[in-house]
C-alpha atoms as a PDB file:
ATOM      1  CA  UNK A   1    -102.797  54.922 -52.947  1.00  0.00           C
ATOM      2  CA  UNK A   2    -103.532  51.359 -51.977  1.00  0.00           C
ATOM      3  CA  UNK A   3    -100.168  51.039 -48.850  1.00  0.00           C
ATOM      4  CA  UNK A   4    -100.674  47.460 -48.187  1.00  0.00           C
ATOM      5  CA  UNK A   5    -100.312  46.454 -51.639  1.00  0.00           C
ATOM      6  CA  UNK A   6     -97.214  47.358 -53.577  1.00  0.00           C
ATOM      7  CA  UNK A   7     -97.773  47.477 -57.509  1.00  0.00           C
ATOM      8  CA  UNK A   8    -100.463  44.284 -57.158  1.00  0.00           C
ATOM      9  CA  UNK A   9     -97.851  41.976 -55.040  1.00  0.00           C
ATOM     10  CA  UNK A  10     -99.024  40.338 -51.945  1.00  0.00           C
ATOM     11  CA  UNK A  11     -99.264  42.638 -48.874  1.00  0.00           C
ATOM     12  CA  UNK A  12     -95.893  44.971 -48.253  1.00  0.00           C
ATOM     13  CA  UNK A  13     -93.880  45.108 -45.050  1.00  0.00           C
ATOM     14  CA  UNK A  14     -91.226  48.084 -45.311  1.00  0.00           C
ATOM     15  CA  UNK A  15     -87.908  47.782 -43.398  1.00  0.00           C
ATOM     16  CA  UNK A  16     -86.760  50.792 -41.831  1.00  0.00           C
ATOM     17  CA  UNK A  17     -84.014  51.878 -39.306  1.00  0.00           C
ATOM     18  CA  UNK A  18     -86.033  53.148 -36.742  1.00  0.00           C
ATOM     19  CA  UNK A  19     -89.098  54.462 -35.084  1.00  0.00           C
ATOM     20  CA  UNK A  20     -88.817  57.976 -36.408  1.00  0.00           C
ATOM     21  CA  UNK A  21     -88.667  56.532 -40.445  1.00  0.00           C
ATOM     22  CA  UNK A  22     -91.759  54.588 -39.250  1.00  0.00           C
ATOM     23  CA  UNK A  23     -93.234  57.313 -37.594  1.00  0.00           C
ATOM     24  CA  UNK A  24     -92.769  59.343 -40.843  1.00  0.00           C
ATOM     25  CA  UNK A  25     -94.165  56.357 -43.158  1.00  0.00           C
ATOM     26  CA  UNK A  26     -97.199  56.289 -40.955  1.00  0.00           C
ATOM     27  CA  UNK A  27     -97.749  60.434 -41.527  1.00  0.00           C
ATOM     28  CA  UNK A  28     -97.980  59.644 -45.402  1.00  0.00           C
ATOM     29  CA  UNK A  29     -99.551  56.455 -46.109  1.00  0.00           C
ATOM     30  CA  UNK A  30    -101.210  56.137 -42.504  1.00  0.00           C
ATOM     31  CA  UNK A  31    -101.443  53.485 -40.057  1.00  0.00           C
ATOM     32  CA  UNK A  32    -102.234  50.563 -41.573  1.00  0.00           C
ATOM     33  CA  UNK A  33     -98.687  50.646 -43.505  1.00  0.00           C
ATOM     34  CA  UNK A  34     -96.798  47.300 -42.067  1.00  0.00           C
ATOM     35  CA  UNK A  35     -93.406  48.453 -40.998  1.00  0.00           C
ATOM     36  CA  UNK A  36     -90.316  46.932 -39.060  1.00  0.00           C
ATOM     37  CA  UNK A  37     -87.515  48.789 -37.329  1.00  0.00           C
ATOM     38  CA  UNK A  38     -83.948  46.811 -37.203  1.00  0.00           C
ATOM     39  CA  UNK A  39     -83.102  48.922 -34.826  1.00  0.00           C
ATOM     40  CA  UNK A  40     -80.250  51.124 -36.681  1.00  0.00           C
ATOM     41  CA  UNK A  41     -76.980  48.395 -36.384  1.00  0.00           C
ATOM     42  CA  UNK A  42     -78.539  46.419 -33.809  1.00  0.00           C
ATOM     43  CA  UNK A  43     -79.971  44.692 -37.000  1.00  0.00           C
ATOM     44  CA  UNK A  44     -79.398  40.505 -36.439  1.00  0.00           C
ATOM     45  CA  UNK A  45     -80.253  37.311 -36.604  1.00  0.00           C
ATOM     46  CA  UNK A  46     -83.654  37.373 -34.731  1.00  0.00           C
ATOM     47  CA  UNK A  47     -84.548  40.784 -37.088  1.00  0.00           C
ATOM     48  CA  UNK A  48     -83.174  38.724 -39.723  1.00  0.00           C
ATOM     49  CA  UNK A  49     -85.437  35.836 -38.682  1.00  0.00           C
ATOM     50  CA  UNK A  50     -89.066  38.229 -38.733  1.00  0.00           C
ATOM     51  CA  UNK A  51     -88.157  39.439 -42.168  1.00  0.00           C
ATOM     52  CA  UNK A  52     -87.641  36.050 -43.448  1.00  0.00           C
ATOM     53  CA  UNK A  53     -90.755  34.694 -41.782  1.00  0.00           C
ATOM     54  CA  UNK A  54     -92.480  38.384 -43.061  1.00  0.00           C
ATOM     55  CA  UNK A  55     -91.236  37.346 -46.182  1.00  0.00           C
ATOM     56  CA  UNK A  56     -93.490  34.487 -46.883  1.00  0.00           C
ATOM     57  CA  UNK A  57     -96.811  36.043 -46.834  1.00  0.00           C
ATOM     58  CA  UNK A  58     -95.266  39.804 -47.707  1.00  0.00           C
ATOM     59  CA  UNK A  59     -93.207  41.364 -49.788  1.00  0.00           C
ATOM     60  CA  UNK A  60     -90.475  42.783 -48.398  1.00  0.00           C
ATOM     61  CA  UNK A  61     -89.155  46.144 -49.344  1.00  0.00           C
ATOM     62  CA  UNK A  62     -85.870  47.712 -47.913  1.00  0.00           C
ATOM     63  CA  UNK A  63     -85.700  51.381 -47.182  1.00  0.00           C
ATOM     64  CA  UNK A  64     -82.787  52.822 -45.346  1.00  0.00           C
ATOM     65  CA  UNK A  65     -81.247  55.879 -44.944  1.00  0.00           C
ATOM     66  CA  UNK A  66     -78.681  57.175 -47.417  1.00  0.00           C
ATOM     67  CA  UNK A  67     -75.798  56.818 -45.221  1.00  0.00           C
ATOM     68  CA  UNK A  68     -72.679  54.053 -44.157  1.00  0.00           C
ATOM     69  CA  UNK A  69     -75.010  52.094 -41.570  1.00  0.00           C
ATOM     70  CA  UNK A  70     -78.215  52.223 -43.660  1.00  0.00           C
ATOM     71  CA  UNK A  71     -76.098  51.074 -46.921  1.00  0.00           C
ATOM     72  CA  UNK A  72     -74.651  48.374 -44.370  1.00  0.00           C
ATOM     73  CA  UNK A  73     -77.952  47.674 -43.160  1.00  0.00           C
ATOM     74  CA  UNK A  74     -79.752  47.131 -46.737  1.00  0.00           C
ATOM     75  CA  UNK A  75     -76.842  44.812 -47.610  1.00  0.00           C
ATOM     76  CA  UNK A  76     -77.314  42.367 -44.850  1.00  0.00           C
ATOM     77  CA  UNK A  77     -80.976  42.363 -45.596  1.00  0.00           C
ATOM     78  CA  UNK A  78     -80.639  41.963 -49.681  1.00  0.00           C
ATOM     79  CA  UNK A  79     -77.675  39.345 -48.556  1.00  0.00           C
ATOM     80  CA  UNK A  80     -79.926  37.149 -45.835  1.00  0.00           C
ATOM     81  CA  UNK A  81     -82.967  36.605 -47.825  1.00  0.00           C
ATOM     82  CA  UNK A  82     -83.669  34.626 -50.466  1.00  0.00           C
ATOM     83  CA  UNK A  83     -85.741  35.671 -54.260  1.00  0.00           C
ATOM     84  CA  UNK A  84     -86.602  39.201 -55.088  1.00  0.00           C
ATOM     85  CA  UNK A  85     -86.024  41.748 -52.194  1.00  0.00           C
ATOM     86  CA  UNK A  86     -87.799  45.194 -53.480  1.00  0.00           C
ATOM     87  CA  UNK A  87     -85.382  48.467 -52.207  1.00  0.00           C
ATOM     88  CA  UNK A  88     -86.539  52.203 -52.276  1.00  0.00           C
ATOM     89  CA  UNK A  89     -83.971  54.888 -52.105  1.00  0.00           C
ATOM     90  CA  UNK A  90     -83.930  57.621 -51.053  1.00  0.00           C
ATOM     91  CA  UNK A  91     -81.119  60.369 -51.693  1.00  0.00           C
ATOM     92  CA  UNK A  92     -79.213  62.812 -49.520  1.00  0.00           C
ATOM     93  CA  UNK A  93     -80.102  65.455 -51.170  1.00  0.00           C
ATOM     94  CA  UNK A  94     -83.747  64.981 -51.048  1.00  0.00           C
ATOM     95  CA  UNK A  95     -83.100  65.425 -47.206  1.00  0.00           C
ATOM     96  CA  UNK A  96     -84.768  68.580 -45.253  1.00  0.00           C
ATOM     97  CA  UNK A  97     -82.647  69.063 -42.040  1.00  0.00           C
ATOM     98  CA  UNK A  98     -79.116  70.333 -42.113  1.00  0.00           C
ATOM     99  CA  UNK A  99     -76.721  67.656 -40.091  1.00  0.00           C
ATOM    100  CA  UNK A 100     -79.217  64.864 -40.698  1.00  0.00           C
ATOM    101  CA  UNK A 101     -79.489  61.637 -43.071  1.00  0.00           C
ATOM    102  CA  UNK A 102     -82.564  59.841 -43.210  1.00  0.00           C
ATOM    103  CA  UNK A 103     -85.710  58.671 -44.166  1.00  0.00           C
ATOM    104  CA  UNK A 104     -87.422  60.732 -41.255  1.00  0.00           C
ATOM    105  CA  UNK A 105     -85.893  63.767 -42.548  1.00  0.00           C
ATOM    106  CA  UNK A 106     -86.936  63.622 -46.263  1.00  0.00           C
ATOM    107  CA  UNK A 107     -89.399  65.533 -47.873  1.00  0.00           C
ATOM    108  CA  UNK A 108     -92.576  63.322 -48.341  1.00  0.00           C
ATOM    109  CA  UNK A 109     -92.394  64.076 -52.253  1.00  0.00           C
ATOM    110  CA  UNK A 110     -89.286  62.505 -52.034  1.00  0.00           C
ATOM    111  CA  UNK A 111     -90.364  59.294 -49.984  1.00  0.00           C
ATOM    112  CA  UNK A 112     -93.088  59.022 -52.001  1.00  0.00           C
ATOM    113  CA  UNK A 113     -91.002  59.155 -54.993  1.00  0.00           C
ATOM    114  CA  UNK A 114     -88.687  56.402 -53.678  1.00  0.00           C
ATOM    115  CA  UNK A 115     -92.074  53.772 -52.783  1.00  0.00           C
ATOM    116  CA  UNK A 116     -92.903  54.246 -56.226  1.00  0.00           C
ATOM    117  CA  UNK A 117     -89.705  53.172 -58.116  1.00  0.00           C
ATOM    118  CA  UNK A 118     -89.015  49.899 -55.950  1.00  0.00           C
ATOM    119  CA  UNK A 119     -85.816  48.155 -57.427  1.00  0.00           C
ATOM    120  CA  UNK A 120     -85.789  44.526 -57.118  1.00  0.00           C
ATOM    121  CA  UNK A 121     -82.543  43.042 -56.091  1.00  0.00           C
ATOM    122  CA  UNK A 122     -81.904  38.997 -55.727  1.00  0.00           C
ATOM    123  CA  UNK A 123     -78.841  36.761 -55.505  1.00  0.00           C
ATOM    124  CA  UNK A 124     -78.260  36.097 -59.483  1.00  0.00           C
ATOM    125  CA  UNK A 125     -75.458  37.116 -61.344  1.00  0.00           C
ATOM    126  CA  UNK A 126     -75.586  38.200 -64.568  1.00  0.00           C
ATOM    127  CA  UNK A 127     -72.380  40.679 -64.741  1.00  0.00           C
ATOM    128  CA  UNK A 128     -68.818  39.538 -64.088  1.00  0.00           C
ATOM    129  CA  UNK A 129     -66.139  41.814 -62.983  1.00  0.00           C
ATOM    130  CA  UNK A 130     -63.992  41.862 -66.081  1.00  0.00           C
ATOM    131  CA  UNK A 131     -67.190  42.918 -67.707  1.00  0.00           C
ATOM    132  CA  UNK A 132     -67.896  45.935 -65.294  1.00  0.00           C
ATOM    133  CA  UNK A 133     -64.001  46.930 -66.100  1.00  0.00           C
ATOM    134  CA  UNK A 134     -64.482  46.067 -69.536  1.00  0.00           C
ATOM    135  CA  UNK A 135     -67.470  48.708 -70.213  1.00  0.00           C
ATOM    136  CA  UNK A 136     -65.704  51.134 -68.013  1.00  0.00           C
ATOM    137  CA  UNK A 137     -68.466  51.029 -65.065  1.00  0.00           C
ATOM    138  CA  UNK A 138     -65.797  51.668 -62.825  1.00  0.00           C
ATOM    139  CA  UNK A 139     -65.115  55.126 -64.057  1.00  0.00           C
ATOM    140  CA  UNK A 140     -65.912  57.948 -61.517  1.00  0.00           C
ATOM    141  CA  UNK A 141     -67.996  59.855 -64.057  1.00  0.00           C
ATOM    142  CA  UNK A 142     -69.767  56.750 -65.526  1.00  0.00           C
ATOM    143  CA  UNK A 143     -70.062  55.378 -62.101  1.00  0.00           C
ATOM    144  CA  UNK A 144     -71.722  58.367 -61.072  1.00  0.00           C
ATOM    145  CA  UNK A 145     -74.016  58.462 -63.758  1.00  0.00           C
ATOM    146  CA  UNK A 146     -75.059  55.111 -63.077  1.00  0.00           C
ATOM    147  CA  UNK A 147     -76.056  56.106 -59.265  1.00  0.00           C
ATOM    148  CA  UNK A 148     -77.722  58.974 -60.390  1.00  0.00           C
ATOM    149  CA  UNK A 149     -80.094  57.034 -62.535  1.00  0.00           C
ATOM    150  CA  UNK A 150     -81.244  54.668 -59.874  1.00  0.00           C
ATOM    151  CA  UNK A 151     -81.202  57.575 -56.972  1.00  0.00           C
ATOM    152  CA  UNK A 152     -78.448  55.819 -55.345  1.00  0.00           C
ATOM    153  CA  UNK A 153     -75.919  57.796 -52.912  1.00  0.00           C
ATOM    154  CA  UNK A 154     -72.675  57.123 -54.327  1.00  0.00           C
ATOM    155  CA  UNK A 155     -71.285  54.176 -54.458  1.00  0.00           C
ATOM    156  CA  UNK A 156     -67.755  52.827 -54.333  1.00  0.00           C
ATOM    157  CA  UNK A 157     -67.437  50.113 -57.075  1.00  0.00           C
ATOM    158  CA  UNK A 158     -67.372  46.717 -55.056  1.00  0.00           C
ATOM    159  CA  UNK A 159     -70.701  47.770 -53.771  1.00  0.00           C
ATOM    160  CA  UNK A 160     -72.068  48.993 -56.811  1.00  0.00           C
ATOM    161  CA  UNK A 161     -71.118  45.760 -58.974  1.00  0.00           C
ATOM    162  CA  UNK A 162     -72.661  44.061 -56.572  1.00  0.00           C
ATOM    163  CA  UNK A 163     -76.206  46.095 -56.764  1.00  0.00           C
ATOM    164  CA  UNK A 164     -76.096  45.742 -60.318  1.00  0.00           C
ATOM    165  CA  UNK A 165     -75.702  41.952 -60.129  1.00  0.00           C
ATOM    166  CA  UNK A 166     -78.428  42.361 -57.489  1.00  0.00           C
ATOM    167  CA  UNK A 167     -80.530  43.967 -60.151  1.00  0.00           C
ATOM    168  CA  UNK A 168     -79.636  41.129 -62.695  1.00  0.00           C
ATOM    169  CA  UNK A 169     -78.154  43.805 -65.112  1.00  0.00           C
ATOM    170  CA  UNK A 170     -75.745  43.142 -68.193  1.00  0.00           C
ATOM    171  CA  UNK A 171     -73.633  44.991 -69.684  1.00  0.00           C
ATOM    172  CA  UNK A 172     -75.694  45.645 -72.493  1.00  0.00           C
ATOM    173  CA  UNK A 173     -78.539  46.988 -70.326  1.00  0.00           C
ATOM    174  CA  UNK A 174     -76.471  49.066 -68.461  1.00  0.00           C
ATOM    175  CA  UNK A 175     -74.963  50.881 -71.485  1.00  0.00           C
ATOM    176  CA  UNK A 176     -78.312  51.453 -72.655  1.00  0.00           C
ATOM    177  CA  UNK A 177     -79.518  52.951 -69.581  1.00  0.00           C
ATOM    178  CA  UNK A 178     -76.218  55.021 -69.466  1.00  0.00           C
ATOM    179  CA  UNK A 179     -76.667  56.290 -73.222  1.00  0.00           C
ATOM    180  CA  UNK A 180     -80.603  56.623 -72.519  1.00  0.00           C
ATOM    181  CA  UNK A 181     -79.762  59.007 -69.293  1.00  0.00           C
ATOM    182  CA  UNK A 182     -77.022  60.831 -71.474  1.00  0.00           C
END
């Protein structure tokens, strides 16, 4: 697999947490895959600042760990730059080590699994709130259903509305995927 080229875009730079997720990004696809660490929370504005500058010749793609801080983390990423910001999940069950939850700690099938279905988030809007209560996407079950499908740890439904507006989703193409995963 080509690592500095993601599906034919421009050269890839993968955000990760820290220097064990690069560490295990470098094990699979080797060492010419372009990674940068935030640093766990000590993610800001001069980390912000090298992604966006990253982002003009790259493209970016967001992978943190399935947890509070790397859900925090992706969200002030997705939030700070600008056009499409590709995201790879991974999911905590996919996770090796007992006590753990990260990227360095998944199974390489998995990892490799999450680089290859990249979801593109960017600022647009295309789902309004009394639409997502409308269809019901606030539902525990349906709301689960809906992280399954795009290997997302659960999500509460602020956060989730927002990734599907992230996605550019409507309703309609959410209740297809929902009766398509049924």
């Amino acid at each position: 697999m080509e690592t500095s080229k993601i599906k034919g875009f421009q050269p890839a730079v993968v955000v990760v947490e820290g220097k064990t997720d690069s560490a295990k990004l470098k094990k699979i696809y080797g060492e010419t895959i372009k990674v940068l660490e935030t640093s766990g929370m000590g993610i800001n504005c001069e980390i912000i600042n090298q992604i966006k500058t990253l982002g003009i010749d790259h493209q970016i793609i967001v992978f943190t760990d399935p947890d509070t801080p790397g859900k925090k983390i992706r969200e002030i990423i997705n939030q700070a730059l600008e056009g499409e910001v590709y995201n790879a999940f991974i999911e905590k069950k996919d996770i090796l080590k007992p006590g753990k939850i990260g990227i360095a700690e998944a199974s390489d099938e998995a990892i490799i699994k999450a680089m290859g279905n990249l979801i593109i988030f960017d600022q647009h809007q295309s789902l309004t709130w009394k639409e997502y209560l409308d269809s019901g996407f606030f539902q525990p079950l349906i709301r689960k259903q809906i992280c399954a499908y795009y290997h997302f740890d659960q999500l509460n439904n602020k956060t989730l509305f927002k990734w599907l507006n992230w996605m550019n989703l409507s309703a309609q193409e959410i209740q297809q995927i929902l009766e398509e995963s049924e």
